[in-house]
PDB file of N, CA and C in Angstrom:
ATOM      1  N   UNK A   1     142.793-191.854  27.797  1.00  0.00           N
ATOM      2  CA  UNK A   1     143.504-190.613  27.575  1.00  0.00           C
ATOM      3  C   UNK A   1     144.149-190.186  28.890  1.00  0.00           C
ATOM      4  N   UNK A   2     145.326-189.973  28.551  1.00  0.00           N
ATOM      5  CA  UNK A   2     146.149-189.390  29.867  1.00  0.00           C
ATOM      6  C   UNK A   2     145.929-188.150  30.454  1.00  0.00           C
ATOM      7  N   UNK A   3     146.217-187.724  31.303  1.00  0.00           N
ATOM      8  CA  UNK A   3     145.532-186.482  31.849  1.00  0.00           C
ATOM      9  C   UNK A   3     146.279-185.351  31.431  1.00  0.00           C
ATOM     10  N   UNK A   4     147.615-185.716  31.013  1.00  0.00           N
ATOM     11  CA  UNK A   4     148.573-184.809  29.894  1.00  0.00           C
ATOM     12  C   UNK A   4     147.958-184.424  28.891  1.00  0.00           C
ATOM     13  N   UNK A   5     147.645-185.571  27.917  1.00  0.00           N
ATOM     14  CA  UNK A   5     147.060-185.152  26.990  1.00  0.00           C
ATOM     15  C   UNK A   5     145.711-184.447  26.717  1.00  0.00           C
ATOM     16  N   UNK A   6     145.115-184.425  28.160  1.00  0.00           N
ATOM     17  CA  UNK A   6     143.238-184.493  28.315  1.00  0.00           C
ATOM     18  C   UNK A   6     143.744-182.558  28.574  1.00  0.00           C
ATOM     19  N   UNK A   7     144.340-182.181  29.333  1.00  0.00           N
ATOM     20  CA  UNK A   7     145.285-180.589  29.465  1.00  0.00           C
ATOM     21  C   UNK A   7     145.021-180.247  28.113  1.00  0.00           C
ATOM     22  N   UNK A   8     146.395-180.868  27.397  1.00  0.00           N
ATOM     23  CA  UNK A   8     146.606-180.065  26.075  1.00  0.00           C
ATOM     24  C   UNK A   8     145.489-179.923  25.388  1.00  0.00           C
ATOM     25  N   UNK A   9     144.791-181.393  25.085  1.00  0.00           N
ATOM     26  CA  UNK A   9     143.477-180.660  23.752  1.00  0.00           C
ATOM     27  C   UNK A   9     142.640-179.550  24.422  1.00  0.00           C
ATOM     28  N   UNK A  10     142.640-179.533  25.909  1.00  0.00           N
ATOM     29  CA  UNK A  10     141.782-178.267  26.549  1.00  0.00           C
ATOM     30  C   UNK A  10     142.624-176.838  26.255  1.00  0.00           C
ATOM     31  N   UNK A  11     144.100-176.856  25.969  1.00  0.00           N
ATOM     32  CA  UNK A  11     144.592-176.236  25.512  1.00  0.00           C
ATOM     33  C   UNK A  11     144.765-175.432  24.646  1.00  0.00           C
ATOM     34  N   UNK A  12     144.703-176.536  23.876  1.00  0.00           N
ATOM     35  CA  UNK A  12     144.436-176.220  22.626  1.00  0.00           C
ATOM     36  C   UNK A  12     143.121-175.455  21.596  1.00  0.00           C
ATOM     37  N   UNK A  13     141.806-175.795  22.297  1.00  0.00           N
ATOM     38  CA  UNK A  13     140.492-175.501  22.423  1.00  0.00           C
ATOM     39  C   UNK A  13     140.706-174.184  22.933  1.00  0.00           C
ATOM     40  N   UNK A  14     141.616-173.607  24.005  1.00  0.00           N
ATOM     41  CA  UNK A  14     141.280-172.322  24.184  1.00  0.00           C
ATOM     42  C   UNK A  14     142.133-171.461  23.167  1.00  0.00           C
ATOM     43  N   UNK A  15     143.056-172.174  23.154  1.00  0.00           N
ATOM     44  CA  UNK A  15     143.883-171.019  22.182  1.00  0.00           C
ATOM     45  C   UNK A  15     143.288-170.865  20.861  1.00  0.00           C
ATOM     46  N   UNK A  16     142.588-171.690  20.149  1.00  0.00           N
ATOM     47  CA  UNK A  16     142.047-171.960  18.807  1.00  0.00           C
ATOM     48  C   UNK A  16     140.626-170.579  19.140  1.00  0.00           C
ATOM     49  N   UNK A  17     140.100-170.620  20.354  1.00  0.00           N
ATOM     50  CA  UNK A  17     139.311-169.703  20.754  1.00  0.00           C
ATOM     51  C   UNK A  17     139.253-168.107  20.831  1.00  0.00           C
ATOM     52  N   UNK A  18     140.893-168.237  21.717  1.00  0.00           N
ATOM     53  CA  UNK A  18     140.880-166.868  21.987  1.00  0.00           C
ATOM     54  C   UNK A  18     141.535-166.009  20.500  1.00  0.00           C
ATOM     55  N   UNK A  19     141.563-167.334  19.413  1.00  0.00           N
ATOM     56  CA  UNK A  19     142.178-165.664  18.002  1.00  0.00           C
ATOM     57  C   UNK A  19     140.574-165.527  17.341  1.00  0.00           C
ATOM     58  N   UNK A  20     139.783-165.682  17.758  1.00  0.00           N
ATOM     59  CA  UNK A  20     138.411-164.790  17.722  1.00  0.00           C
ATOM     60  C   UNK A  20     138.265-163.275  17.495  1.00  0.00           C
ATOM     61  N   UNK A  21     137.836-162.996  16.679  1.00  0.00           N
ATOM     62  CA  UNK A  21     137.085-161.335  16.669  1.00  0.00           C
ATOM     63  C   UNK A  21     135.813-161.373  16.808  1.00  0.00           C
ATOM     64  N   UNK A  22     135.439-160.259  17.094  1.00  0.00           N
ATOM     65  CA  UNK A  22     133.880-159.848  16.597  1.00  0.00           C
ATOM     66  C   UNK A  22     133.277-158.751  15.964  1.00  0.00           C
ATOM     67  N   UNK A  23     132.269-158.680  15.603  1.00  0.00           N
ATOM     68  CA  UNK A  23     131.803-157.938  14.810  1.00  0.00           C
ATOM     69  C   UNK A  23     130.401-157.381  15.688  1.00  0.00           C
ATOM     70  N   UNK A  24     130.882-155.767  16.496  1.00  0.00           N
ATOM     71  CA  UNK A  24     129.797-155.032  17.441  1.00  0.00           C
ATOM     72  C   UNK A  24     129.593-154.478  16.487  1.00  0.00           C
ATOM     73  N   UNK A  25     127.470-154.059  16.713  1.00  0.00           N
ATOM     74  CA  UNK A  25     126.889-153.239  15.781  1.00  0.00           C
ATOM     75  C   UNK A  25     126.979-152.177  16.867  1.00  0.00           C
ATOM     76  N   UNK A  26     126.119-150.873  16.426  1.00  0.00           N
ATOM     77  CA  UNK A  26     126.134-149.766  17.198  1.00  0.00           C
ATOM     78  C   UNK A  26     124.733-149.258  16.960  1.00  0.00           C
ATOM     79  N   UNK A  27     124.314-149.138  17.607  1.00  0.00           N
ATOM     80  CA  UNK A  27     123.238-148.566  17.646  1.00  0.00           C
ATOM     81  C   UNK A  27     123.042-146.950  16.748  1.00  0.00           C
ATOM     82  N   UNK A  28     121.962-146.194  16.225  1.00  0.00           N
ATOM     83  CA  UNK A  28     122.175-145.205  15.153  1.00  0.00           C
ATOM     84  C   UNK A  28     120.372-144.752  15.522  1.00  0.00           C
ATOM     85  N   UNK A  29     120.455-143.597  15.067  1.00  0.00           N
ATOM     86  CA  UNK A  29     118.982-142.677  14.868  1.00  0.00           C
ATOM     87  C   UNK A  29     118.598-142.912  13.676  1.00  0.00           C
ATOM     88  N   UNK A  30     119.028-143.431  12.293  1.00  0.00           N
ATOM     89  CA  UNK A  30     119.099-143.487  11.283  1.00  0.00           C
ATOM     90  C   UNK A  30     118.384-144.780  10.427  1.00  0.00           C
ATOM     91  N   UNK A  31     119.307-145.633  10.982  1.00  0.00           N
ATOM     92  CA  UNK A  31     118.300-146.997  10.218  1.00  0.00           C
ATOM     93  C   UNK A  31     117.196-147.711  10.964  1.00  0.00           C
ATOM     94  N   UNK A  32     115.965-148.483  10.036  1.00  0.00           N
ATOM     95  CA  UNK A  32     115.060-148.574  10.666  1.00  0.00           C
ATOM     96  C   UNK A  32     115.318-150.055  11.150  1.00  0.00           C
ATOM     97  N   UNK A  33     114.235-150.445  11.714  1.00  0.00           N
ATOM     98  CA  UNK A  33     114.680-152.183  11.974  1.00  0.00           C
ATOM     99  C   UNK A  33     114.398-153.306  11.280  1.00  0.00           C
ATOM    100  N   UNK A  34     113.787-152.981  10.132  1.00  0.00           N
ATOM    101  CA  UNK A  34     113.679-153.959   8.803  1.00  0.00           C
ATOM    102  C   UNK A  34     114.912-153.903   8.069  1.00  0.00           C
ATOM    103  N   UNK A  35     115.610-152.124   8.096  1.00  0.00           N
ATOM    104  CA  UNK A  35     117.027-152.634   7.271  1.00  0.00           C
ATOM    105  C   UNK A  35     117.775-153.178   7.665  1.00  0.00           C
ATOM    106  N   UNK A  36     118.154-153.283   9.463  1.00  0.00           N
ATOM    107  CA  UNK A  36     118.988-153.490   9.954  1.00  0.00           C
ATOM    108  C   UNK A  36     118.722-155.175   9.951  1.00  0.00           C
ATOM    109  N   UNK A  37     117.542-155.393   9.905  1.00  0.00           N
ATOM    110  CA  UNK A  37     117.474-157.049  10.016  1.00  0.00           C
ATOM    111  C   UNK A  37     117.722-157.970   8.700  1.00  0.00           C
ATOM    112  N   UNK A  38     117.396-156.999   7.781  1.00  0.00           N
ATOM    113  CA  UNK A  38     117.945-157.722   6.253  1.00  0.00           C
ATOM    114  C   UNK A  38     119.269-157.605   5.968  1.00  0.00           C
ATOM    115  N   UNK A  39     120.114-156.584   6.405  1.00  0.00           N
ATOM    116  CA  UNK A  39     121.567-156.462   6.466  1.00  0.00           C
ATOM    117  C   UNK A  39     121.826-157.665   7.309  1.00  0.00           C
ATOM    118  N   UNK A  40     121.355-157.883   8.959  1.00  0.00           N
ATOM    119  CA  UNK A  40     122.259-158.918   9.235  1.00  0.00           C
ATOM    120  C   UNK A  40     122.058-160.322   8.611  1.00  0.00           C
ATOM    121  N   UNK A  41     120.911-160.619   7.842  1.00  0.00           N
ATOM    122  CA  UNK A  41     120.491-162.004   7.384  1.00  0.00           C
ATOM    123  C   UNK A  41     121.003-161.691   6.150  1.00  0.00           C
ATOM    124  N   UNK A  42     121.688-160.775   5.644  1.00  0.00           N
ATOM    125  CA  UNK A  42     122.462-160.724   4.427  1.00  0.00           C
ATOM    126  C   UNK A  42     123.903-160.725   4.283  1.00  0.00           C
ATOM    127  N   UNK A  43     124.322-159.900   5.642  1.00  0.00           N
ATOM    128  CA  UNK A  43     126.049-159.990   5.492  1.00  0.00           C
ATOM    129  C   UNK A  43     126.759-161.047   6.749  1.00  0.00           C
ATOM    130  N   UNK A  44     125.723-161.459   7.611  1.00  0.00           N
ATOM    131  CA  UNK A  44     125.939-162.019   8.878  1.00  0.00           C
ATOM    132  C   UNK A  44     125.210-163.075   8.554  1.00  0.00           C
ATOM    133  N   UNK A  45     124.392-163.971   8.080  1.00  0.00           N
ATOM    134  CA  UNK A  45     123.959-165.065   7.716  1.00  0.00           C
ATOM    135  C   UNK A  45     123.210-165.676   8.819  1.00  0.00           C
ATOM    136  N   UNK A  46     122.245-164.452   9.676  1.00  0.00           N
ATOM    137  CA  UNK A  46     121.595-164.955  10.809  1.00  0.00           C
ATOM    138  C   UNK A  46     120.084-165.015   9.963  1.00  0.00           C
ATOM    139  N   UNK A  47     119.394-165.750  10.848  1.00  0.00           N
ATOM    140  CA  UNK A  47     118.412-166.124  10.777  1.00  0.00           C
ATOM    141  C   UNK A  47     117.632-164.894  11.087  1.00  0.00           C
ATOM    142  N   UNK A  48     116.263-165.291  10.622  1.00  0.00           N
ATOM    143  CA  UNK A  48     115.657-163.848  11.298  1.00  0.00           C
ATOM    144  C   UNK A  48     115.371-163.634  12.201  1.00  0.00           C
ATOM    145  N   UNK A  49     115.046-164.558  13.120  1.00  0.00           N
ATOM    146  CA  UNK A  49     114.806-164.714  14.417  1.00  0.00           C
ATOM    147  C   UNK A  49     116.400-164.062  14.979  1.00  0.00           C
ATOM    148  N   UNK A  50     117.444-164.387  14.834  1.00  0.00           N
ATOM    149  CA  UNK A  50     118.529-163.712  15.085  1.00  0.00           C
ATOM    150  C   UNK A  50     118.604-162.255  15.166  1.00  0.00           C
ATOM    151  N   UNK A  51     118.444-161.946  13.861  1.00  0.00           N
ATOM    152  CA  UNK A  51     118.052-160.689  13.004  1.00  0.00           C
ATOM    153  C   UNK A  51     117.764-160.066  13.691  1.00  0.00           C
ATOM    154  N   UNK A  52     116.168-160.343  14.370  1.00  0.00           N
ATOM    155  CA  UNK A  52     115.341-159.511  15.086  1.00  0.00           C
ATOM    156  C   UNK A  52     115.892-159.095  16.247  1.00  0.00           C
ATOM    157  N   UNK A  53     116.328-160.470  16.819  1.00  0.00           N
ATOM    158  CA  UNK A  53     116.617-160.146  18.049  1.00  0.00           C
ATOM    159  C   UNK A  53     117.968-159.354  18.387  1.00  0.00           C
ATOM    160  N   UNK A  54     118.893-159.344  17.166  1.00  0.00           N
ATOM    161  CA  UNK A  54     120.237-158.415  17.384  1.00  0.00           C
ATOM    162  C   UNK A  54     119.929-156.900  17.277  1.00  0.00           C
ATOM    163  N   UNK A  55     118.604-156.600  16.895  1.00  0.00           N
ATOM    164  CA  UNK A  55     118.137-155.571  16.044  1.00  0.00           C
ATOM    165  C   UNK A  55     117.875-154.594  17.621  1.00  0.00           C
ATOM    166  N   UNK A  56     117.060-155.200  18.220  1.00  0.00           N
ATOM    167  CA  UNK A  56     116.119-155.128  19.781  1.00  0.00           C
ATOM    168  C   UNK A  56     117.531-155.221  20.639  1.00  0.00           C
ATOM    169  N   UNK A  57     118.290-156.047  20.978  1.00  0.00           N
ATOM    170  CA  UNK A  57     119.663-155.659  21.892  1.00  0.00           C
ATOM    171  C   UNK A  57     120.158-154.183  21.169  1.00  0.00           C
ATOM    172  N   UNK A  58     120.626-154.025  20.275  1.00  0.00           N
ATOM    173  CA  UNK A  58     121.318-152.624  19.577  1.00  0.00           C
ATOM    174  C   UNK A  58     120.210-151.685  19.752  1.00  0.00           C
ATOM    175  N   UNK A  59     119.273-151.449  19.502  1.00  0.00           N
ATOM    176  CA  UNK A  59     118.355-150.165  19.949  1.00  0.00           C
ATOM    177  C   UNK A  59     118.665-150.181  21.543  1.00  0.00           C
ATOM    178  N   UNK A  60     118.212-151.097  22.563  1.00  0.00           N
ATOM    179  CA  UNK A  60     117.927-150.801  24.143  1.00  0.00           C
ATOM    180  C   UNK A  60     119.573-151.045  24.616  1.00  0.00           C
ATOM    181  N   UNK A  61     120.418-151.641  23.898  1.00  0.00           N
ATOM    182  CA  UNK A  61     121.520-151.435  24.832  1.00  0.00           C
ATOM    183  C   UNK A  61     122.623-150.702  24.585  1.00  0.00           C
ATOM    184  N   UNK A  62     122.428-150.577  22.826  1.00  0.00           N
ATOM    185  CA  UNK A  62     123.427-149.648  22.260  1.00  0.00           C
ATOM    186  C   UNK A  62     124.634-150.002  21.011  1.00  0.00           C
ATOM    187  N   UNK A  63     124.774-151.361  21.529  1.00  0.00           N
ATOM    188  CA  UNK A  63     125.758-152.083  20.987  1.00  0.00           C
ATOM    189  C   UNK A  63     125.293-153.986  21.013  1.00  0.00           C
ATOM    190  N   UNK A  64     125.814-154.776  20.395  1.00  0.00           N
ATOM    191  CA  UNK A  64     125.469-156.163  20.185  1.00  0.00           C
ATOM    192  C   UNK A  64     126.586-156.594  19.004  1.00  0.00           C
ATOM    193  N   UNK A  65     127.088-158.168  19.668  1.00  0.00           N
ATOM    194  CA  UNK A  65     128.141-158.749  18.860  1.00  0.00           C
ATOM    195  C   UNK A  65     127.332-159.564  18.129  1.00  0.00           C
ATOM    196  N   UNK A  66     127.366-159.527  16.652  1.00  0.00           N
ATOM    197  CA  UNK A  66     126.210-159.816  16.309  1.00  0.00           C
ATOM    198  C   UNK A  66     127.263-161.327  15.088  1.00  0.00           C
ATOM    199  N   UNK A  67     128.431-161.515  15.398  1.00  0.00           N
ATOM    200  CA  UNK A  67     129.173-161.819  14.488  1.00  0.00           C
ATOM    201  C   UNK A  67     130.350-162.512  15.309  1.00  0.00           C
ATOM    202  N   UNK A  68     130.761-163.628  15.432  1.00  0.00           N
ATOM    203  CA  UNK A  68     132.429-163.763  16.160  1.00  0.00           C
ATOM    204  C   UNK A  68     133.133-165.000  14.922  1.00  0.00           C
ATOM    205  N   UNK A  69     134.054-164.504  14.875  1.00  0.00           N
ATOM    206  CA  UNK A  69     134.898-165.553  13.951  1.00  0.00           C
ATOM    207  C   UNK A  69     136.266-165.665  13.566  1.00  0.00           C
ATOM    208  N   UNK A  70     136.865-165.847  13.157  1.00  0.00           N
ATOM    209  CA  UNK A  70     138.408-164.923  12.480  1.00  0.00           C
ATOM    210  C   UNK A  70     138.420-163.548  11.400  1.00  0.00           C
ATOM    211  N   UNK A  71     139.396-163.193  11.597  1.00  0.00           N
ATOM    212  CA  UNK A  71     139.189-161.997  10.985  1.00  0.00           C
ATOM    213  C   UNK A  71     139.336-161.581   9.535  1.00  0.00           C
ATOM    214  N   UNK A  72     139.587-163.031   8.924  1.00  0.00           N
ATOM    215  CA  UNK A  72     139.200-162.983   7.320  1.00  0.00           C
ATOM    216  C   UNK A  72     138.275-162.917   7.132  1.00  0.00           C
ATOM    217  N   UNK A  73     137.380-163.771   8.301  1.00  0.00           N
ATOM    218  CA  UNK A  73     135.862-164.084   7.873  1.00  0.00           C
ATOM    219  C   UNK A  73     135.276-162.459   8.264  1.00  0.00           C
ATOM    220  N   UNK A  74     135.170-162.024   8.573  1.00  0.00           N
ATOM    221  CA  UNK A  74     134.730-160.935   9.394  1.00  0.00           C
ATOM    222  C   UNK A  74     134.921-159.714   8.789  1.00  0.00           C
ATOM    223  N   UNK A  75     135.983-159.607   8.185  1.00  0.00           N
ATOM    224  CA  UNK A  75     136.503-158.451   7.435  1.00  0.00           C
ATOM    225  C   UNK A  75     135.037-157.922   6.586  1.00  0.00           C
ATOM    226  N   UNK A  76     135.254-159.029   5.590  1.00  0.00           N
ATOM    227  CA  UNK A  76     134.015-158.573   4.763  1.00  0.00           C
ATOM    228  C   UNK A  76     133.075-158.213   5.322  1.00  0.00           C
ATOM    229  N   UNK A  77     132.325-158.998   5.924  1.00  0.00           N
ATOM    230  CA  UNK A  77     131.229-158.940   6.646  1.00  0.00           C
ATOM    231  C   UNK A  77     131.212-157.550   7.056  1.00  0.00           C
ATOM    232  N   UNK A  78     131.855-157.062   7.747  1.00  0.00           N
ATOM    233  CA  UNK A  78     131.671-155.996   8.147  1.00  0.00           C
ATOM    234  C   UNK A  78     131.648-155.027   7.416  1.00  0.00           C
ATOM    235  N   UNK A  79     132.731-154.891   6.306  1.00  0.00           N
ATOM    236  CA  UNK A  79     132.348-153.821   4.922  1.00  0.00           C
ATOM    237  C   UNK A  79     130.869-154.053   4.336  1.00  0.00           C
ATOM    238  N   UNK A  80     130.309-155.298   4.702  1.00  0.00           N
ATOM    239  CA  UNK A  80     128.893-154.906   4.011  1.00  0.00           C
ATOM    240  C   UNK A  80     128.000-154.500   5.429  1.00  0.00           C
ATOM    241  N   UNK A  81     128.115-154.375   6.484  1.00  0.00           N
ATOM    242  CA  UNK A  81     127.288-153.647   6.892  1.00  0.00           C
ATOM    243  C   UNK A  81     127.869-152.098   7.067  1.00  0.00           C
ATOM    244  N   UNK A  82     129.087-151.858   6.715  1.00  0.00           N
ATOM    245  CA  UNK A  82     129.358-150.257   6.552  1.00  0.00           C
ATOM    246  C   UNK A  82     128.507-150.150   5.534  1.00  0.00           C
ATOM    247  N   UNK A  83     129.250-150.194   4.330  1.00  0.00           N
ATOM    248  CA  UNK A  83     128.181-150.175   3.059  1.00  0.00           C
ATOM    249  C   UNK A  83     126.730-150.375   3.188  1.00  0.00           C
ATOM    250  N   UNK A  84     126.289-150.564   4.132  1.00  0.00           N
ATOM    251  CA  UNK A  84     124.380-150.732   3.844  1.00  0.00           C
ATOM    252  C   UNK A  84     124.114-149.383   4.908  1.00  0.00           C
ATOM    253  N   UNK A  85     125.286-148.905   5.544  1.00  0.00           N
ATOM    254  CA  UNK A  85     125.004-147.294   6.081  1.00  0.00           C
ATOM    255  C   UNK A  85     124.950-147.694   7.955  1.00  0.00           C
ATOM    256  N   UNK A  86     125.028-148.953   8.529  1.00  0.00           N
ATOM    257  CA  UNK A  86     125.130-149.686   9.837  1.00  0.00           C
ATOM    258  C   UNK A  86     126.596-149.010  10.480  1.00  0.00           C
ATOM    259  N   UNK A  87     126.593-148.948  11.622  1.00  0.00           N
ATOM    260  CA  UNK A  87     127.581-148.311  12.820  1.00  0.00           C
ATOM    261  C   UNK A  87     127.978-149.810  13.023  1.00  0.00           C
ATOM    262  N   UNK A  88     129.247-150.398  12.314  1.00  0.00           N
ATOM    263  CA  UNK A  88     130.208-151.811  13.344  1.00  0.00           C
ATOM    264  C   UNK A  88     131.820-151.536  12.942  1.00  0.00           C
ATOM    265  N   UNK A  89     132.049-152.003  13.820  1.00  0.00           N
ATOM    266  CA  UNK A  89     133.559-152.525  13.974  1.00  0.00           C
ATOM    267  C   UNK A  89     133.829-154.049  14.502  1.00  0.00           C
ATOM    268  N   UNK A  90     135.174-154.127  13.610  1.00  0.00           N
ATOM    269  CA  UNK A  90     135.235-155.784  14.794  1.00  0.00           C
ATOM    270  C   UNK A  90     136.473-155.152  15.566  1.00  0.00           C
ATOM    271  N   UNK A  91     136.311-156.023  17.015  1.00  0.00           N
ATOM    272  CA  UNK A  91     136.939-156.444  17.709  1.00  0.00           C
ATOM    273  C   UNK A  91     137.751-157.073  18.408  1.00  0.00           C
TER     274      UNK A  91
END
Protein backbone atom coordinates (compact mmCIF):
# COMPACT_ATOMS: atom_id res chain seq x y z
CA UNK A 1 0.00 0.00 0.00
CA UNK A 2 1.23 3.35 -1.01
CA UNK A 3 1.55 5.91 1.47
CA UNK A 4 -1.15 7.94 -0.64
CA UNK A 5 -3.41 5.58 -0.26
CA UNK A 6 -2.36 4.47 3.54
CA UNK A 7 -3.41 8.86 4.14
CA UNK A 8 -6.69 8.49 2.52
CA UNK A 9 -8.23 5.29 4.24
CA UNK A 10 -6.88 7.24 7.53
CA UNK A 11 -8.95 9.79 6.01
CA UNK A 12 -11.45 8.46 5.47
CA UNK A 13 -11.75 6.65 9.04
CA UNK A 14 -11.84 10.09 10.44
CA UNK A 15 -14.37 11.60 8.49
CA UNK A 16 -16.73 8.43 8.72
CA UNK A 17 -15.99 9.32 12.60
CA UNK A 18 -16.41 12.73 13.06
CA UNK A 19 -20.54 12.57 11.66
CA UNK A 20 -20.99 10.94 15.15
CA UNK A 21 -23.53 12.15 17.77
CA UNK A 22 -24.14 11.36 21.16
CA UNK A 23 -26.51 10.75 23.43
CA UNK A 24 -25.55 12.80 27.20
CA UNK A 25 -27.70 11.70 30.13
CA UNK A 26 -28.14 14.33 32.88
CA UNK A 27 -28.18 13.73 35.98
CA UNK A 28 -31.93 14.40 38.00
CA UNK A 29 -33.24 14.25 41.86
CA UNK A 30 -35.96 12.18 40.50
CA UNK A 31 -35.11 8.80 39.10
CA UNK A 32 -33.75 6.07 41.07
CA UNK A 33 -30.81 3.90 39.83
CA UNK A 34 -32.63 0.70 38.99
CA UNK A 35 -34.81 2.85 36.55
CA UNK A 36 -32.17 4.52 35.13
CA UNK A 37 -30.27 1.20 34.56
CA UNK A 38 -33.23 -0.65 32.94
CA UNK A 39 -33.88 2.37 30.65
CA UNK A 40 -30.31 2.25 29.47
CA UNK A 41 -30.29 -1.72 28.90
CA UNK A 42 -33.60 -1.01 27.24
CA UNK A 43 -33.25 2.00 24.91
CA UNK A 44 -29.30 1.99 24.76
CA UNK A 45 -28.69 -1.77 24.55
CA UNK A 46 -25.93 -1.67 27.29
CA UNK A 47 -25.19 -4.30 29.30
CA UNK A 48 -25.70 -4.03 32.87
CA UNK A 49 -22.52 -3.75 33.86
CA UNK A 50 -22.65 -0.66 31.47
CA UNK A 51 -25.92 0.28 32.92
CA UNK A 52 -24.53 0.49 36.25
CA UNK A 53 -21.72 2.06 35.58
CA UNK A 54 -23.37 5.02 33.33
CA UNK A 55 -25.81 5.25 36.20
CA UNK A 56 -22.67 6.05 38.98
CA UNK A 57 -20.78 8.60 36.29
CA UNK A 58 -24.38 10.65 35.94
CA UNK A 59 -25.10 10.86 39.73
CA UNK A 60 -21.12 12.01 40.75
CA UNK A 61 -20.42 13.89 37.63
CA UNK A 62 -23.65 15.09 36.37
CA UNK A 63 -23.69 14.14 32.89
CA UNK A 64 -22.35 10.77 30.84
CA UNK A 65 -22.38 9.88 26.99
CA UNK A 66 -23.96 6.93 27.43
CA UNK A 67 -24.72 6.40 23.53
CA UNK A 68 -22.50 7.60 20.24
CA UNK A 69 -23.68 6.77 16.76
CA UNK A 70 -25.48 8.55 13.84
CA UNK A 71 -28.26 10.39 14.35
CA UNK A 72 -30.96 8.10 12.97
CA UNK A 73 -29.74 5.69 15.28
CA UNK A 74 -29.91 7.93 18.20
CA UNK A 75 -32.94 9.81 17.55
CA UNK A 76 -35.05 7.16 18.90
CA UNK A 77 -33.07 6.15 21.46
CA UNK A 78 -33.25 9.12 22.96
CA UNK A 79 -37.16 9.62 22.76
CA UNK A 80 -37.21 6.52 24.83
CA UNK A 81 -35.24 7.75 27.49
CA UNK A 82 -37.33 11.15 27.44
CA UNK A 83 -40.33 9.02 27.63
CA UNK A 84 -39.15 6.83 30.66
CA UNK A 85 -38.94 10.57 32.44
CA UNK A 86 -34.51 10.60 32.00
CA UNK A 87 -32.74 14.25 31.39
CA UNK A 88 -30.72 13.50 27.55
CA UNK A 89 -30.01 15.17 24.57
CA UNK A 90 -27.79 14.18 21.71
CA UNK A 91 -25.04 15.95 20.66
Amino acid sequence: MSTKEKIQEELDVLEKEANLNEIVLYNDDVNTFDHVIETLIYACEHTPEQAEQCSIIVHYKGKCTVKTGELKDLEPRCTMLLNAGLSAEIV
